[in-house]
Protein backbone atom coordinates (compact mmCIF):
# COMPACT_ATOMS: atom_id res chain seq x y z
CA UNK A 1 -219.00 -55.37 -28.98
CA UNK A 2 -215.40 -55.36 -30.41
CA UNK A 3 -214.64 -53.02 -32.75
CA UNK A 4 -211.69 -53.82 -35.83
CA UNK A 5 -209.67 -50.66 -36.31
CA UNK A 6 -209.36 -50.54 -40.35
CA UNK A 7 -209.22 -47.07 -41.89
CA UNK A 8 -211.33 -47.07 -44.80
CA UNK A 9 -212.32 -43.05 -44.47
CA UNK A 10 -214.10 -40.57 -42.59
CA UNK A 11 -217.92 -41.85 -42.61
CA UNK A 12 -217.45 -44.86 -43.94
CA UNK A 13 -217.81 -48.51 -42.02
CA UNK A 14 -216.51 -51.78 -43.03
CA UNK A 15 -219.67 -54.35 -43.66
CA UNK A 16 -218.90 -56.88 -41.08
CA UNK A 17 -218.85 -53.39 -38.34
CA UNK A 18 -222.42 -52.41 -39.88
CA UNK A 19 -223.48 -55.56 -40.10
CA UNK A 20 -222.63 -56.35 -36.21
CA UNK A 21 -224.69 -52.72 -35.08
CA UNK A 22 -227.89 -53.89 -37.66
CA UNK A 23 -227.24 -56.99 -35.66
CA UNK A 24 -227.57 -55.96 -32.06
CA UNK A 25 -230.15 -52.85 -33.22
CA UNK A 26 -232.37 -56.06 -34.20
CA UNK A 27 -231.98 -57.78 -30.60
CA UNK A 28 -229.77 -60.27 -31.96
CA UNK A 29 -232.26 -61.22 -34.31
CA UNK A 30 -230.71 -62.66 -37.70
CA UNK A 31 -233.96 -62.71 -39.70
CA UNK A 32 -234.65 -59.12 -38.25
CA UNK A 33 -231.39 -57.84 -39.00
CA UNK A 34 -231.20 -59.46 -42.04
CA UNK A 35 -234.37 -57.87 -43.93
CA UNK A 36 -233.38 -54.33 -42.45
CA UNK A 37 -230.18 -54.64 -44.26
CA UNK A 38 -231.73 -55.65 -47.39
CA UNK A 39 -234.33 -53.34 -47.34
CA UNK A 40 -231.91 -50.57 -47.05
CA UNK A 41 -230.20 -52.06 -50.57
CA UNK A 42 -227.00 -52.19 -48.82
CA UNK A 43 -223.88 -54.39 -50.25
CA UNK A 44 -222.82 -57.61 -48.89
CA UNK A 45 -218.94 -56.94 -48.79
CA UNK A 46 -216.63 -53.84 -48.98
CA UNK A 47 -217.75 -50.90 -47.08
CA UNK A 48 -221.01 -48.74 -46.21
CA UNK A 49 -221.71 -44.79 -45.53
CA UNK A 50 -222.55 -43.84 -42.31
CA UNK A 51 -225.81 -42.90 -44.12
CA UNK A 52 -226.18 -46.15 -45.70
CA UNK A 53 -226.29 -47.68 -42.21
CA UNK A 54 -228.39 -44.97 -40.62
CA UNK A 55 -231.45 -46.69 -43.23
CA UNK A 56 -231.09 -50.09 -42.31
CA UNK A 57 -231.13 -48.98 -38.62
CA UNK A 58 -234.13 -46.73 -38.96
CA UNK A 59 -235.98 -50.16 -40.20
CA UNK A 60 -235.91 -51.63 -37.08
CA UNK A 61 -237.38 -48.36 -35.36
């Protein structure tokens, strides 16, 4: 995985990092990956809590 250094706070990830974890959490699975991030009612751009991205994750558990 490669990781963008962009400081946006303590906590806090950019989409496109969250969206790459959801990503490989799912297996690589786009459809997979794609309803856990919906279903946690996160945003398409800017950035997400490290909470926010702890419920899409959980999803795929």
């Amino acid at each position: 995985m490669v990781a963008h250094l962009l400081d946006v706070g303590e906590g806090v990830l950019h989409v496109n990092i969250a969206k790459s974890i959801v990503l490989d959490d799912a297996g690589r699975s786009a459809d997979r990956a794609e309803a856990a991030w919906d279903a946690a009612g996160l945003p398409e751009q800017g950035t997400v809590t490290v909470e926010e991205l702890d419920r899409a994750r959980a999803t795929l558990r």
